[in-house]
Structure formats: C-alpha cells, structure tokens
Protein backbone atom coordinates (compact mmCIF):
# COMPACT_ATOMS: atom_id res chain seq x y z
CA UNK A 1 152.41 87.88 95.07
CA UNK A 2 150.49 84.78 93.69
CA UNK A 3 147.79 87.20 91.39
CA UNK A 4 151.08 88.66 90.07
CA UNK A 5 153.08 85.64 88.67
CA UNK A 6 149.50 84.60 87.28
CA UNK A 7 149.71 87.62 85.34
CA UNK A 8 152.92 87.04 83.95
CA UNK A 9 152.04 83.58 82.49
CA UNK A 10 149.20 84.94 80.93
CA UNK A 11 151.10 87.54 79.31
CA UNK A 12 153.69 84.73 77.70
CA UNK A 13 150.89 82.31 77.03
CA UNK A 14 149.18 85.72 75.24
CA UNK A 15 152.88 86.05 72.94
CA UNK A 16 153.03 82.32 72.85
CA UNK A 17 149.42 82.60 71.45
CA UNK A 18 149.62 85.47 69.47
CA UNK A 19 152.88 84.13 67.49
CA UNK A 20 151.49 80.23 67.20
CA UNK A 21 148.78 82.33 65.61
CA UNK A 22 150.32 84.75 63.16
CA UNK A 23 152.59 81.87 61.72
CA UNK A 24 149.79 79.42 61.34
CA UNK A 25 147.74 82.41 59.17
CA UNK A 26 150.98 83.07 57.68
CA UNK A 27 151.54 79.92 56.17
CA UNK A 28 147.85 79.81 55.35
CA UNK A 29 148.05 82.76 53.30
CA UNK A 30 151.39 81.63 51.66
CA UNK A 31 149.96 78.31 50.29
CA UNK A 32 146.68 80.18 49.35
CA UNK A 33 149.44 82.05 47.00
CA UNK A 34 150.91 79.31 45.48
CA UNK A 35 148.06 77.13 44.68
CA UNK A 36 147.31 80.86 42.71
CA UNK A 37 150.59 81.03 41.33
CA UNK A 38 151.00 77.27 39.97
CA UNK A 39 147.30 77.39 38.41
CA UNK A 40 147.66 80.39 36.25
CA UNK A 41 147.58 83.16 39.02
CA UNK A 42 144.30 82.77 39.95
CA UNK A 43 142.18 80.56 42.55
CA UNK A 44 138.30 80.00 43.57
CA UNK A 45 138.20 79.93 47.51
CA UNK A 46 135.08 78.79 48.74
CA UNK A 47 134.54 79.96 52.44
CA UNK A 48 131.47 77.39 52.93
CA UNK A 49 132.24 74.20 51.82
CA UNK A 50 132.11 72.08 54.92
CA UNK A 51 129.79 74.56 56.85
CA UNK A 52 132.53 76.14 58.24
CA UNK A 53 131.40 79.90 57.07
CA UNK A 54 130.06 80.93 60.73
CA UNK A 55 132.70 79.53 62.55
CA UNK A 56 135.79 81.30 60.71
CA UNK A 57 133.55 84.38 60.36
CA UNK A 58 133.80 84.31 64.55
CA UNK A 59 137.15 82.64 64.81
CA UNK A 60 139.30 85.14 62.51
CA UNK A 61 138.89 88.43 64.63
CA UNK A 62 139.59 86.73 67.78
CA UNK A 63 142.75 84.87 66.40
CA UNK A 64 143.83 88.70 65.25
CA UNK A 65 142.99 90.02 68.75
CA UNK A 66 145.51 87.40 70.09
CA UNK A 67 147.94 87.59 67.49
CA UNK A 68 147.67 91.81 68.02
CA UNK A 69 148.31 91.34 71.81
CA UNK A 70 151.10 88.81 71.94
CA UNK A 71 152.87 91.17 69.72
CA UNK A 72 152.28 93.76 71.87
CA UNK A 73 153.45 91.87 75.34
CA UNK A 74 156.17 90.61 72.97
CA UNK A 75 157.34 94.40 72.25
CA UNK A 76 156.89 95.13 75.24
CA UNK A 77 159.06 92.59 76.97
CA UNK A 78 162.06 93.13 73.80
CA UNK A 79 161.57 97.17 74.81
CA UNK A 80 161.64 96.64 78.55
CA UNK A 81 158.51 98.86 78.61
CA UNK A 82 157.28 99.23 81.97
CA UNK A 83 153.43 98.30 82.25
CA UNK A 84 152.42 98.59 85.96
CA UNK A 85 151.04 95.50 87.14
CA UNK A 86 153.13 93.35 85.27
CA UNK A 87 156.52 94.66 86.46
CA UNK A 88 158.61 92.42 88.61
C-alpha cells in the first residue's frame, strides 16, 4: 500500500514539474520575442556566453521530457484515464 501512494506523489510532483517547467520556457521564449520586437524584429542570441553551451545542450531535452510527462499525468488525471498501477 506504501509503494502505491509513493507512486502517486511522483506522478503530481511529475505535473507539478512538468508545468513549473513549461511556464518557465514559456516566459523565456516570450521575452526572447520582445527584446526582437522592441529592437527592430530581430535579436543575436548567443548560446555560449558564460560557458553555459553544454549544460543547456543536456538540460533542454530533459526539461521537455518532464514538461511532456506532467502533461501527460495531468491529462490523465483531468480524463480520469485509468493507468494500472496508479489507480486508487
């Protein structure tokens, strides 16, 4: 019974995760826009100024991964789609 309640606040830290995730890109990608905008429509974004190159180029897919699966347990939960393991 333990294993299973485990399960089920991994699966709302995953949405908690995923959506933290998807707004924080969000807004990322919305300021990346205006600085565009305001300065003539267009931008140079340099992806290694501070070193940080490697880091993001590891960082990015796994933030998607989470931001994929929290909005899958999240559609899942708003669906009442029955998963197995994670039923109550």
């Amino acid at each position: 019974m333990r294993k299973r309640n485990i399960l089920i606040d991994m699966r709302r830290f995953m949405m908690l995760a995923g959506f933290m995730f998807s707004v924080g890109y969000s807004i990322l990608l919305y300021i990346t826009f205006l600085f565009a905008f305001f300065n003539g429509g267009s931008i140079l974004v340099l992806v290694n100024s501070f070193g940080e190159m490697w880091f993001e180029f590891f960082l990015i897919p796994v933030v998607l991964f989470f931001s994929v699966l929290g909005l899958y347990f999240f559609l899942c939960d708003m669906f009442k789609i029955k998963r197995g393991v994670y039923e109550q």
